[in-house]
Protein backbone atom coordinates (compact mmCIF):
# COMPACT_ATOMS: atom_id res chain seq x y z
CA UNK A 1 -69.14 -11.30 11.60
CA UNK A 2 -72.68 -12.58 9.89
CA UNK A 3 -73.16 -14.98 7.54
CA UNK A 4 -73.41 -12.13 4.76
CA UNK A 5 -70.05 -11.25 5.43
CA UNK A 6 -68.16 -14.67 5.72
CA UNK A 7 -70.30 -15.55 2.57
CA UNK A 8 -68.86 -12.38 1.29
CA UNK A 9 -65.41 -13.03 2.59
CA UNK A 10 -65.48 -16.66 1.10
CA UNK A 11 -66.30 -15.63 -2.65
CA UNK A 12 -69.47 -17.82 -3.03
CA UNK A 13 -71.77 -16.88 -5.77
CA UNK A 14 -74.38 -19.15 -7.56
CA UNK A 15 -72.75 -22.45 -8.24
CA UNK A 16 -76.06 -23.67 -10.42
CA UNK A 17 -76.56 -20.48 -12.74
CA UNK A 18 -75.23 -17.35 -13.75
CA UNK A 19 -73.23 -16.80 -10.60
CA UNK A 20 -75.13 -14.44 -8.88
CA UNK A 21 -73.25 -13.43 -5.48
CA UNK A 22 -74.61 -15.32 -2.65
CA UNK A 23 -73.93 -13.02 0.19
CA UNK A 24 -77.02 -10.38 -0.99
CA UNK A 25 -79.06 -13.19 -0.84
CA UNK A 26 -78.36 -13.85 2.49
CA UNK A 27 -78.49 -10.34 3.46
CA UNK A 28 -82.31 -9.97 2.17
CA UNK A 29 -85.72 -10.97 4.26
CA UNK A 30 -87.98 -13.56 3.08
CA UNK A 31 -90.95 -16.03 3.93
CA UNK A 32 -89.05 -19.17 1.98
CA UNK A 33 -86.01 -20.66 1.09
CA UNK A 34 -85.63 -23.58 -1.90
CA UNK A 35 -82.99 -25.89 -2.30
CA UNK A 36 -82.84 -26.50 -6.26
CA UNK A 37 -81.30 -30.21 -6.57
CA UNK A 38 -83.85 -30.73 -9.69
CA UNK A 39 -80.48 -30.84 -12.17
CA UNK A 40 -82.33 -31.00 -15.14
CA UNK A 41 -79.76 -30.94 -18.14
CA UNK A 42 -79.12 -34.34 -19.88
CA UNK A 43 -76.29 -36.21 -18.40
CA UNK A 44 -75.20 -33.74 -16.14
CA UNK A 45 -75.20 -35.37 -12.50
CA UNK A 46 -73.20 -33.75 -10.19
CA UNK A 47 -75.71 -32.20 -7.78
CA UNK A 48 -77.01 -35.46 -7.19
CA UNK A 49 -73.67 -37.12 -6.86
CA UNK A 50 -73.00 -33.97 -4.21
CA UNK A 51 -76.14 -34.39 -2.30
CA UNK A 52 -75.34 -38.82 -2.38
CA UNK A 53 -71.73 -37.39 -0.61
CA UNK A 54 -72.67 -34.53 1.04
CA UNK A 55 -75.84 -34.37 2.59
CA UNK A 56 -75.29 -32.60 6.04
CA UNK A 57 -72.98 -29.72 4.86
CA UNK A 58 -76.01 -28.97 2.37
CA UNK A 59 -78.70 -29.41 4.59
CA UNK A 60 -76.76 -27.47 7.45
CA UNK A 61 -75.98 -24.79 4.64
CA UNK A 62 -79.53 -24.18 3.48
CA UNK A 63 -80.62 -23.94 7.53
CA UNK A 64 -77.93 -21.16 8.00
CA UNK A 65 -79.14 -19.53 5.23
CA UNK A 66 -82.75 -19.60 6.49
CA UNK A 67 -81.45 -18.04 9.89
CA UNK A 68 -80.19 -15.30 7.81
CA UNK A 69 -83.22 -14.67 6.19
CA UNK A 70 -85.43 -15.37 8.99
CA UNK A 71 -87.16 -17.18 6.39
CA UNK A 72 -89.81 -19.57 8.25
CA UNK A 73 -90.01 -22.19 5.52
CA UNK A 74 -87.63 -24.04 3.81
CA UNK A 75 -88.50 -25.96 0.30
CA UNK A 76 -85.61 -29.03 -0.90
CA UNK A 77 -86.79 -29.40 -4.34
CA UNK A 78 -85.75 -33.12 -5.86
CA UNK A 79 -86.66 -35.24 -8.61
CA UNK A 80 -88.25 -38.39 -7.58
CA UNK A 81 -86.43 -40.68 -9.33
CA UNK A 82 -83.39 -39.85 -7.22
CA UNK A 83 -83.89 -41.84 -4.66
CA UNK A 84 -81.00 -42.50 -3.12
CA UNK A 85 -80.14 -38.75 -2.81
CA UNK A 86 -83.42 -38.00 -1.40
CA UNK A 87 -82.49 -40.70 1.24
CA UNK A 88 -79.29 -39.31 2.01
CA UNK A 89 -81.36 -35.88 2.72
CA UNK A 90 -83.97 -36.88 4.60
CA UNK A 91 -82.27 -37.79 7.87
CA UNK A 92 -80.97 -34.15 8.29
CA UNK A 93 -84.43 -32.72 7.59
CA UNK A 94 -85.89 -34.42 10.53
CA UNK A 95 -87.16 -31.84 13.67
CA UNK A 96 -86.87 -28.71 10.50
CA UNK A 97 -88.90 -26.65 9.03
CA UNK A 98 -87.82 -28.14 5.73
CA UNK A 99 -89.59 -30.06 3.31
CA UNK A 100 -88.91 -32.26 0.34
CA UNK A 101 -90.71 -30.59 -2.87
CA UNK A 102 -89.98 -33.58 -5.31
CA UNK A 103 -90.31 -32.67 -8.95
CA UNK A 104 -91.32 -35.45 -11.91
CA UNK A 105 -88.35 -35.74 -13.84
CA UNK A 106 -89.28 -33.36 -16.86
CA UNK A 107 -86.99 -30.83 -18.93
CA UNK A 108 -86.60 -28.15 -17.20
CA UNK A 109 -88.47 -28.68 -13.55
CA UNK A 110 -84.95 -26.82 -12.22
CA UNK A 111 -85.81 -23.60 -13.65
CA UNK A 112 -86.26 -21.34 -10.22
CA UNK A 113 -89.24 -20.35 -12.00
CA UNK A 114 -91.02 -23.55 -12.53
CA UNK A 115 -89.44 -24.82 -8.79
CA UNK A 116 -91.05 -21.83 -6.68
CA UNK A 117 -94.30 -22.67 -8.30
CA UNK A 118 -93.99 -26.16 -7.82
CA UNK A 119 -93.33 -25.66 -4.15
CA UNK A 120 -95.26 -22.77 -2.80
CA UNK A 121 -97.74 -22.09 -6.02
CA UNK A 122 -95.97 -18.62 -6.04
CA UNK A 123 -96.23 -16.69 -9.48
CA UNK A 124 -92.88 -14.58 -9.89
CA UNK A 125 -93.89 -11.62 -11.94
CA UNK A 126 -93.19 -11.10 -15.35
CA UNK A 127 -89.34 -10.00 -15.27
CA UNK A 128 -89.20 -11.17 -11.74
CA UNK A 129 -87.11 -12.95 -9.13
CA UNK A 130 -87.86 -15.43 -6.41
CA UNK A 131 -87.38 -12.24 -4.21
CA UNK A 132 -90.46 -10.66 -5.54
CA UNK A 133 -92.42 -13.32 -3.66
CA UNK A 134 -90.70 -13.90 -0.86
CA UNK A 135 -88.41 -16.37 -1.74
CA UNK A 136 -84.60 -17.08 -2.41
CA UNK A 137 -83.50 -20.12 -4.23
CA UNK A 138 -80.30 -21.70 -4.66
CA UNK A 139 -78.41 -24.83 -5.90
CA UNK A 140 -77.41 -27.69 -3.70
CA UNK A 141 -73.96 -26.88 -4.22
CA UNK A 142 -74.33 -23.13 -3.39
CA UNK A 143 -75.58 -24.56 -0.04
CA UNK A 144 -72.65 -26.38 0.34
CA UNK A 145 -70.54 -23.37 0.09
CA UNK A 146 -72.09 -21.77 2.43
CA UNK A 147 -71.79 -24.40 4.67
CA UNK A 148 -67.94 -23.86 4.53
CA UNK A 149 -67.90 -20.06 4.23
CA UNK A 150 -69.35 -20.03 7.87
CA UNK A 151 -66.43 -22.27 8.79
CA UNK A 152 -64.06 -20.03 7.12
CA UNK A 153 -63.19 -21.84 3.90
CA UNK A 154 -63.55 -20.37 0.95
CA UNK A 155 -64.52 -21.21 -2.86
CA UNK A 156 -61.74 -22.84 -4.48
CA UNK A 157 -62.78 -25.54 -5.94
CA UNK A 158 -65.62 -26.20 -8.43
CA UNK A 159 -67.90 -29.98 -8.29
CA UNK A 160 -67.85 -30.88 -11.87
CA UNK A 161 -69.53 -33.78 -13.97
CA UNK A 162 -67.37 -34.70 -16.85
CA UNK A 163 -69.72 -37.35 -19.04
CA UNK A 164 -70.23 -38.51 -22.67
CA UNK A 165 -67.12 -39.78 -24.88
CA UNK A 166 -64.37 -40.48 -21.78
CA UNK A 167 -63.31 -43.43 -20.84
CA UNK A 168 -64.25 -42.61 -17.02
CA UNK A 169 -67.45 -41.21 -16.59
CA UNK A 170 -67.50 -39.13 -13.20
CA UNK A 171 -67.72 -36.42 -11.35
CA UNK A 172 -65.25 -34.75 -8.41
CA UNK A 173 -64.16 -31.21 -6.93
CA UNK A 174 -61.37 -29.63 -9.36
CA UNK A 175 -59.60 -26.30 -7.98
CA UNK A 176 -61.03 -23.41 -10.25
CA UNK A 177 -58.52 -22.65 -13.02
CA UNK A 178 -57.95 -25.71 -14.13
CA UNK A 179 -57.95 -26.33 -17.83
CA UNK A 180 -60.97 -28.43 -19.81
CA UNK A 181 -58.04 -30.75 -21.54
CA UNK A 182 -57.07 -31.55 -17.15
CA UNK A 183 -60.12 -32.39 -16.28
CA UNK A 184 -60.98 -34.70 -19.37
CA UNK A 185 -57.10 -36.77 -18.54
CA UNK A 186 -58.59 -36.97 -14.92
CA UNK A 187 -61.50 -38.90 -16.48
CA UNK A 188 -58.86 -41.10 -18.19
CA UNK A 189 -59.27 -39.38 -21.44
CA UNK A 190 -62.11 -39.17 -24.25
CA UNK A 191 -62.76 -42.41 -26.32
CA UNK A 192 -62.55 -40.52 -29.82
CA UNK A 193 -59.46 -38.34 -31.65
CA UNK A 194 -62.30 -35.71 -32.84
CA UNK A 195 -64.33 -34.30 -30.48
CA UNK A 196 -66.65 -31.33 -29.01
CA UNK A 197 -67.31 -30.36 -25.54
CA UNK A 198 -70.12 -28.74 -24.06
CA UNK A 199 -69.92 -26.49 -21.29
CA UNK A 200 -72.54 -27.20 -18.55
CA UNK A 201 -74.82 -28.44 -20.57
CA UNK A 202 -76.64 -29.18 -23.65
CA UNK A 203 -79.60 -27.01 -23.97
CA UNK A 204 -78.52 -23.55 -21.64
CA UNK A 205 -74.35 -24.42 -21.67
CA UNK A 206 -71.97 -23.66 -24.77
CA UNK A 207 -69.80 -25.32 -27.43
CA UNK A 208 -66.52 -24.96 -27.35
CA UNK A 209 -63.78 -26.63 -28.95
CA UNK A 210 -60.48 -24.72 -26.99
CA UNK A 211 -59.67 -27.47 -24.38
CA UNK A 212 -57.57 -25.04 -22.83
CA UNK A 213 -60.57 -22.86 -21.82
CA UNK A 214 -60.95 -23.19 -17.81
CA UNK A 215 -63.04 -24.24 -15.10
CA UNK A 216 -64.74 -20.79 -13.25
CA UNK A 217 -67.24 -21.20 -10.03
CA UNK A 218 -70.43 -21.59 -12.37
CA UNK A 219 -69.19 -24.84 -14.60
CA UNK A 220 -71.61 -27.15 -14.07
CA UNK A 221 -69.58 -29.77 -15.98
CA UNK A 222 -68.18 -31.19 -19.70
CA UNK A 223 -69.83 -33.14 -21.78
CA UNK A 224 -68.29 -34.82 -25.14
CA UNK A 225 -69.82 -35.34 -27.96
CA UNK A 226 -68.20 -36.69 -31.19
CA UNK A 227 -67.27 -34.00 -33.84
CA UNK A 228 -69.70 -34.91 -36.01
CA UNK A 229 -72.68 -35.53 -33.91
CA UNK A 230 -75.92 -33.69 -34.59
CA UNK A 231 -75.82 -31.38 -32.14
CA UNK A 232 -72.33 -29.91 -32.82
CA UNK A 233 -73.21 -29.23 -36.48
CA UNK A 234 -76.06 -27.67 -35.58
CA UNK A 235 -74.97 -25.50 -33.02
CA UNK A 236 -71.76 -24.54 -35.80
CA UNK A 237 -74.38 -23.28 -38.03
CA UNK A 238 -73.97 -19.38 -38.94
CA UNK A 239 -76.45 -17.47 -37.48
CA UNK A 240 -77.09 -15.81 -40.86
CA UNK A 241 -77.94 -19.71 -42.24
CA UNK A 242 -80.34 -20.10 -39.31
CA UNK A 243 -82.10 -16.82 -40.02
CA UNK A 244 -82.29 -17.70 -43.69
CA UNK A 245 -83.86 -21.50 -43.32
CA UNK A 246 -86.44 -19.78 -40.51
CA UNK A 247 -87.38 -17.33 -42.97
CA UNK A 248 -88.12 -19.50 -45.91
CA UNK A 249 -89.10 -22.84 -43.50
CA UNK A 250 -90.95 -22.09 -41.05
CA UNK A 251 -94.71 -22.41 -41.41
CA UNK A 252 -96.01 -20.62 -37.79
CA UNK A 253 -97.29 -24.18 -36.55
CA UNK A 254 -97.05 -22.53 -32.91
CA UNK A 255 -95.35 -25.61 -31.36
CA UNK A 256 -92.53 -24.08 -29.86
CA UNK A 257 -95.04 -21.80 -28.32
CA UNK A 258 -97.29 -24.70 -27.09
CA UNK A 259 -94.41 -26.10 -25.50
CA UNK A 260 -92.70 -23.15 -24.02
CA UNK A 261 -92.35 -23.19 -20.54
CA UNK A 262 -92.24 -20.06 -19.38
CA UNK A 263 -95.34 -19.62 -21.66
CA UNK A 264 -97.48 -22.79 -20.13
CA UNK A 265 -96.83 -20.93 -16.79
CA UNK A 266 -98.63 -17.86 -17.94
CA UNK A 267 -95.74 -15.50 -19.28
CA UNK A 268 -96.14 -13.83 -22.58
CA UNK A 269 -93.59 -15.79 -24.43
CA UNK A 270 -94.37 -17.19 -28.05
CA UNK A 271 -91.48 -18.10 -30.24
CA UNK A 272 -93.67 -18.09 -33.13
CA UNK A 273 -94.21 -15.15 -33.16
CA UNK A 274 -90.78 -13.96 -32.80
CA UNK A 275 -89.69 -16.14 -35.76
CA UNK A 276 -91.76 -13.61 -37.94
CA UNK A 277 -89.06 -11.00 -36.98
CA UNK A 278 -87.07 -13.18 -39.40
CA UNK A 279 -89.58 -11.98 -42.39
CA UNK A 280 -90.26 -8.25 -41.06
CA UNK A 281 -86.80 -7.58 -41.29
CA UNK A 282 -87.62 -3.12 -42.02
CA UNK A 283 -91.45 -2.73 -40.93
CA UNK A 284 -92.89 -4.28 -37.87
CA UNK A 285 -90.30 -6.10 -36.46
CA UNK A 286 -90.37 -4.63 -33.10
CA UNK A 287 -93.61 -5.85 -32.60
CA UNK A 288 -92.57 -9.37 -32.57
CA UNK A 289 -89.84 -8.68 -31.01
CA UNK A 290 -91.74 -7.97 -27.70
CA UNK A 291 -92.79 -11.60 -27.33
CA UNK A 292 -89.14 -12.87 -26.75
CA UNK A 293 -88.51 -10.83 -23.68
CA UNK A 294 -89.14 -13.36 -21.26
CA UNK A 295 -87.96 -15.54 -22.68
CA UNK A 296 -85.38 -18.20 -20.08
CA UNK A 297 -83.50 -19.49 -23.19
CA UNK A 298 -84.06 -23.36 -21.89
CA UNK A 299 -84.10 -24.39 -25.70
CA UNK A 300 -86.74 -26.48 -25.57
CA UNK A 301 -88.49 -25.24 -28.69
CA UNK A 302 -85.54 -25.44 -30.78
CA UNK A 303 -84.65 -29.01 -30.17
CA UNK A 304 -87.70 -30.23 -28.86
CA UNK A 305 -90.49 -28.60 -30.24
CA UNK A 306 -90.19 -27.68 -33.36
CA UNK A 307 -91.04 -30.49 -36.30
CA UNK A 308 -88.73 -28.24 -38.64
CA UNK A 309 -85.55 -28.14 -36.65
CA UNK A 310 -85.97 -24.77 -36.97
CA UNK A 311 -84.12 -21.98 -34.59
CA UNK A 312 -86.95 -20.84 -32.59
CA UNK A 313 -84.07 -20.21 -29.42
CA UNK A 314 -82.13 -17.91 -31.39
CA UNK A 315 -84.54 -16.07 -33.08
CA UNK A 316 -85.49 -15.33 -29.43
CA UNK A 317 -82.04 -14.73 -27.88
CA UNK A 318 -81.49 -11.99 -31.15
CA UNK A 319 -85.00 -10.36 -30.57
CA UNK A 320 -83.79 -10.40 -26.77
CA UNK A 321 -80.54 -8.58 -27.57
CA UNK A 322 -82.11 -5.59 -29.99
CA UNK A 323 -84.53 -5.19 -27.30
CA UNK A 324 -82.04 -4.04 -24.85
CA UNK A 325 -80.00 -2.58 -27.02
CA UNK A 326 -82.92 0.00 -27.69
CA UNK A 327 -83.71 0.46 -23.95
CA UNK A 328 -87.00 -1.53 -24.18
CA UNK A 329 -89.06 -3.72 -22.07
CA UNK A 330 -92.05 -5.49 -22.85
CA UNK A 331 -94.18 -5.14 -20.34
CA UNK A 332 -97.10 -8.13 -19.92
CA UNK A 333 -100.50 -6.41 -20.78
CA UNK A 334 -102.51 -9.46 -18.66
CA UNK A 335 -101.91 -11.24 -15.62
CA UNK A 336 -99.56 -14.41 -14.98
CA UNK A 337 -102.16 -17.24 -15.32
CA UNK A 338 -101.06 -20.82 -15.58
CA UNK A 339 -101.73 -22.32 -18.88
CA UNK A 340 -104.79 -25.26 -17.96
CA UNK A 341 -103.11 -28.13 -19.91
CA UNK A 342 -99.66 -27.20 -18.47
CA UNK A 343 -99.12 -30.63 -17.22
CA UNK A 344 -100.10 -32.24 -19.91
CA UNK A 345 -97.17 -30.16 -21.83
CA UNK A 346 -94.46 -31.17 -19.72
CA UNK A 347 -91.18 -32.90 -21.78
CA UNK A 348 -90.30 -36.04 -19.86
CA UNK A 349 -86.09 -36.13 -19.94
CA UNK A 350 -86.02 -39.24 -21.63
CA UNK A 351 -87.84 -38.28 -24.52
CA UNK A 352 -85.77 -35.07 -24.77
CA UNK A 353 -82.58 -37.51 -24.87
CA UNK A 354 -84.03 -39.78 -27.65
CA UNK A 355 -84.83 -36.41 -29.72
CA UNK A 356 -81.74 -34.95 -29.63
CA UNK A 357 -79.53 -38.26 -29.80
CA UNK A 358 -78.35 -38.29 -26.54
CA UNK A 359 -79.79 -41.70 -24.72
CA UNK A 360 -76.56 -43.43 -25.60
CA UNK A 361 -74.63 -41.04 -23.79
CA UNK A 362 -76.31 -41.03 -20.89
CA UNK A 363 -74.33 -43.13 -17.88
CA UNK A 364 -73.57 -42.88 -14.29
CA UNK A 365 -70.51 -40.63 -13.67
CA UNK A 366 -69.71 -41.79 -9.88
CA UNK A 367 -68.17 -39.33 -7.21
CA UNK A 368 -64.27 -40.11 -7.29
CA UNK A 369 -62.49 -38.33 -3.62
CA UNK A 370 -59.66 -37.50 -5.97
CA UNK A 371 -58.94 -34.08 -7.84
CA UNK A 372 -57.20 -33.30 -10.75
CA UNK A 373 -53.55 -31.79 -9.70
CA UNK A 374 -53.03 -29.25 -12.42
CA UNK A 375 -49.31 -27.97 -13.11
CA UNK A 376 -50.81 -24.71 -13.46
CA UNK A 377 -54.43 -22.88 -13.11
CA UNK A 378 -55.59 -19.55 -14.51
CA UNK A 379 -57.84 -18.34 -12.56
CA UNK A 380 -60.56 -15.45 -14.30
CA UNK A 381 -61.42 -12.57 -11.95
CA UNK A 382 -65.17 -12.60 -13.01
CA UNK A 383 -66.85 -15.40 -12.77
CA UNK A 384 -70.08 -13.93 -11.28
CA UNK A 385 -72.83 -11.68 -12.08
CA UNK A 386 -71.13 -7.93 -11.74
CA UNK A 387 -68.67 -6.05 -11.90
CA UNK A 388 -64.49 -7.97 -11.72
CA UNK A 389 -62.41 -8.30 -8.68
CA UNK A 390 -59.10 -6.31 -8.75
CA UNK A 391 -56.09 -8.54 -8.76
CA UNK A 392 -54.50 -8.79 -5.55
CA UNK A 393 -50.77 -10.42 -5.70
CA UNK A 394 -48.50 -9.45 -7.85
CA UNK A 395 -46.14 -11.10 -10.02
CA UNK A 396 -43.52 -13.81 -9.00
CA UNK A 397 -45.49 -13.54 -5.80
CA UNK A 398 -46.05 -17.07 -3.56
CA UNK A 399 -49.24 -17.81 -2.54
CA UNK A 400 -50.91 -20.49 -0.60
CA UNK A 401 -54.47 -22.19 -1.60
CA UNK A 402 -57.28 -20.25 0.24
CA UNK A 403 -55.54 -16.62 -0.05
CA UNK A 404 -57.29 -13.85 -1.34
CA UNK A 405 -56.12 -12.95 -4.99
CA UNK A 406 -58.65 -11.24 -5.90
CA UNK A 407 -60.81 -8.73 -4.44
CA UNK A 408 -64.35 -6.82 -4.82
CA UNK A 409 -64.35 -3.36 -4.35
CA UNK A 410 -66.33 -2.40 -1.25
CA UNK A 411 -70.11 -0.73 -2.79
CA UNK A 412 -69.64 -2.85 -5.98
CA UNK A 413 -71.95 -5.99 -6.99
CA UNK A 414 -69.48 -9.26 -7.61
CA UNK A 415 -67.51 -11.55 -5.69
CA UNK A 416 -63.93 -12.15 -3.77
CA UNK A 417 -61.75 -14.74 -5.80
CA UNK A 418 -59.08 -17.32 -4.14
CA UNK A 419 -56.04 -19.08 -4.82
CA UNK A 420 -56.88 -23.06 -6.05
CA UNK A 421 -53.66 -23.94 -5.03
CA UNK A 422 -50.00 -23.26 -4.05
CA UNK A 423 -47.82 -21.81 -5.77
CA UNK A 424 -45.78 -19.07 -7.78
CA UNK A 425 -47.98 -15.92 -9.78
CA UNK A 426 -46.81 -15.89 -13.56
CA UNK A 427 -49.08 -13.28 -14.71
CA UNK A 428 -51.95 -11.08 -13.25
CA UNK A 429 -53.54 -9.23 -15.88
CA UNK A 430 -57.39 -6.94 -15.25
CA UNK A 431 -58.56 -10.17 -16.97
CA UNK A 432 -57.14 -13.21 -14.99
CA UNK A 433 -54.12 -14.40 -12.04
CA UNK A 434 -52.19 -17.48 -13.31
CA UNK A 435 -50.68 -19.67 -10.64
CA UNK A 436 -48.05 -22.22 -11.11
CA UNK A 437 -47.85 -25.08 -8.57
CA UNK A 438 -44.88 -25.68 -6.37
């Protein structure tokens, strides 16, 4: 069996991202591999607290993966400042044909767009993936997984950061399925009665309120913020309110433009220009429209950029959603050209935190060896880019941690899914399996 397959067989997918399924990866051909340890979300920190504790499994992962790409090159992007995980690297690097790429530590040097041209001056094209030139890029953690899938274990457990308002800061592996409100008692408990939590991050995660929501293989982490903190109000705004202050506030300065990064890289992006959608509302709108499309959503030039606190982001993400809706694609007119003052442009992470009241937040969240113990999981059967697996156990049916419970079907893009744990099935649904421990 190749690594494809066991990858396959093991249910890994993109630990960093969207969840993309890791096994077509490593079925493809390329020049380079990255490592993306850049971890670029305020006070998130668990893929440097996994590459302090586990170096070699990462380092062996990303070599395996290399193999099976005969890819010739390999990339370990890092921030500088991390020091102590680039140490812990290093030694496992020696006699490779990897290299440490380390990043300054801006917001957001881990976009996979911004990290392949950091490491191998590579342009993606516009709509493109690190495929396009000759590259495949994935998280520190997905490397880990790897690492085990070719060993035969597969994904059932998730390395999450759980920071802000609890009263232990840290981060550990929790089996997938377990519930928000488990994971915040494993960090001894929040430090407030009213809270928020935010779901793998600030800027690209969600808000959520439902502690009973679960952990899937692409949660990054929690982070809580009091109930009344800026962020959560603004986030709880209607999108209707948004629309309305854009349209009667915003005065086409062009700094969420001039701070975009996909923009400052040479992609047609201008968020400006989209917010005029919010005035052409029956003639013209499709026109601004267009310059949304590539848009990454890293939200920079709503809570960054703009001196309005304006919605810049959304306007985007709407413009984003007509556009498919109607079948369209912009398609760039010129080519990708780096902007000349690009570096100049670049939003260091601690004046990101100081904008957006975060900087007292921000704390170490130490690797603890223990996991939560949940009573019970529930575990979703999509977690991943394409299409669900099909349950398969049935109800009242024991199970062991590590057996299949849910299954791909073979031709179809998406990923196997695994028990957490041991125990009893109380309910298997087209949606999720729910486990009960012995």
């Amino acid at each position: 069996m190749n690594l494809s397959e066991k990858i396959l067989n093991a249910g890994v997918v993109g630990a960093g991202g969207a969840g993309f399924p890791t096994h077509i990866k490593a079925n493809s051909e390329v020049e380079i591999v990255l490592a993306n340890g850049a971890e670029c979300e305020p006070l998130l920190h668990k893929d440097y607290e996994i590459m302090v504790n586990r170096p070699k499994e990462i380092v062996e992962g990303m070599k395996l993966m290399m193999q099976s790409t005969k890819a010739r090159k390999g990339f370990f992007g890092i921030k500088a400042k991390n020091v102590t995980a680039a140490e812990a690297i290093e030694p496992y690097l020696e006699g490779s044909p990897i290299e440490m790429s380390l990043l300054g530590d801006f917001y957001p040097s881990g976009d996979e767009y911004e990290l392949v041209y950091h490491a191998t001056e590579r342009l993606m094209p516009p709509h493109g993936i690190p495929l396009d030139v000759g590259c495949v890029v994935n998280n520190v953690e997905s490397f880990y997984n790897v690492y085990n899938a070719a060993n035969d274990i597969p994904v059932t457990e998730k390395f999450v950061c759980i920071a802000g308002m609890v009263k232990n800061p840290s981060t550990f592996f929790a089996p997938i399925g377990t519930s928000y409100k488990d994971l915040i008692e494993h960090a001894g408990g929040t430090t407030i009665d009213e809270y928020a939590i935010f779901v793998s991050g600030i800027l690209m995660g969600s808000l959520t309120f439902d502690d009973t929501d679960v952990v899937t293989k692409t949660t990054a982490g929690l982070i809580i913020l009091p109930r009344d903190h800026y962020l959560v109000k603004r986030q709880e705004r209607p999108m209707n309110d948004m629309n309305r202050i854009g349209k009667s506030a915003c005065d086409q300065c062009s700094y969420c433009t001039e701070f975009c990064p996909r923009y400052l890289l040479g992609y047609d992006v201008q968020p400006h220009k989209v917010m005029r959608t919010l005035v052409f509302t029956t003639s013209g709108k499709e026109l601004w429209n267009e310059y949304a499309d590539l848009c990454c959503s890293c939200g920079l030039c709503s809570l960054y950029a703009c001196p309005e606190d304006l919605y810049p982001r959304e306007a985007c993400d709407q413009s984003k959603d007509e556009m498919r809706k109607a079948g369209k694609r912009y398609e760039q007119p010129h080519p990708v050209k780096v902007h000349p003052i690009k570096e100049g442009r670049r939003v260091p992470l601690k004046l990101l935190l100081k904008r957006i009241d975060l900087f007292q937040y921000d704390s170490k969240t130490p690797f603890t060896e223990e996991s939560p113990k949940p009573g019970k999981v529930k575990v979703m059967l999509q977690q991943h880019i394409g299409k669900p697996a099909k349950a398969k156990v049935k109800l009242n049916q024991e199970i062991s941690k590590g057996d299949l419970i849910g299954e791909i079907e073979e031709g179809q893009m998406g990923s196997n899914i695994h028990s957490p744990i041991s125990g009893i099935v109380t309910h298997v649904s087209d949606e999720y399996v729910r486990i009960n421990a012995f």
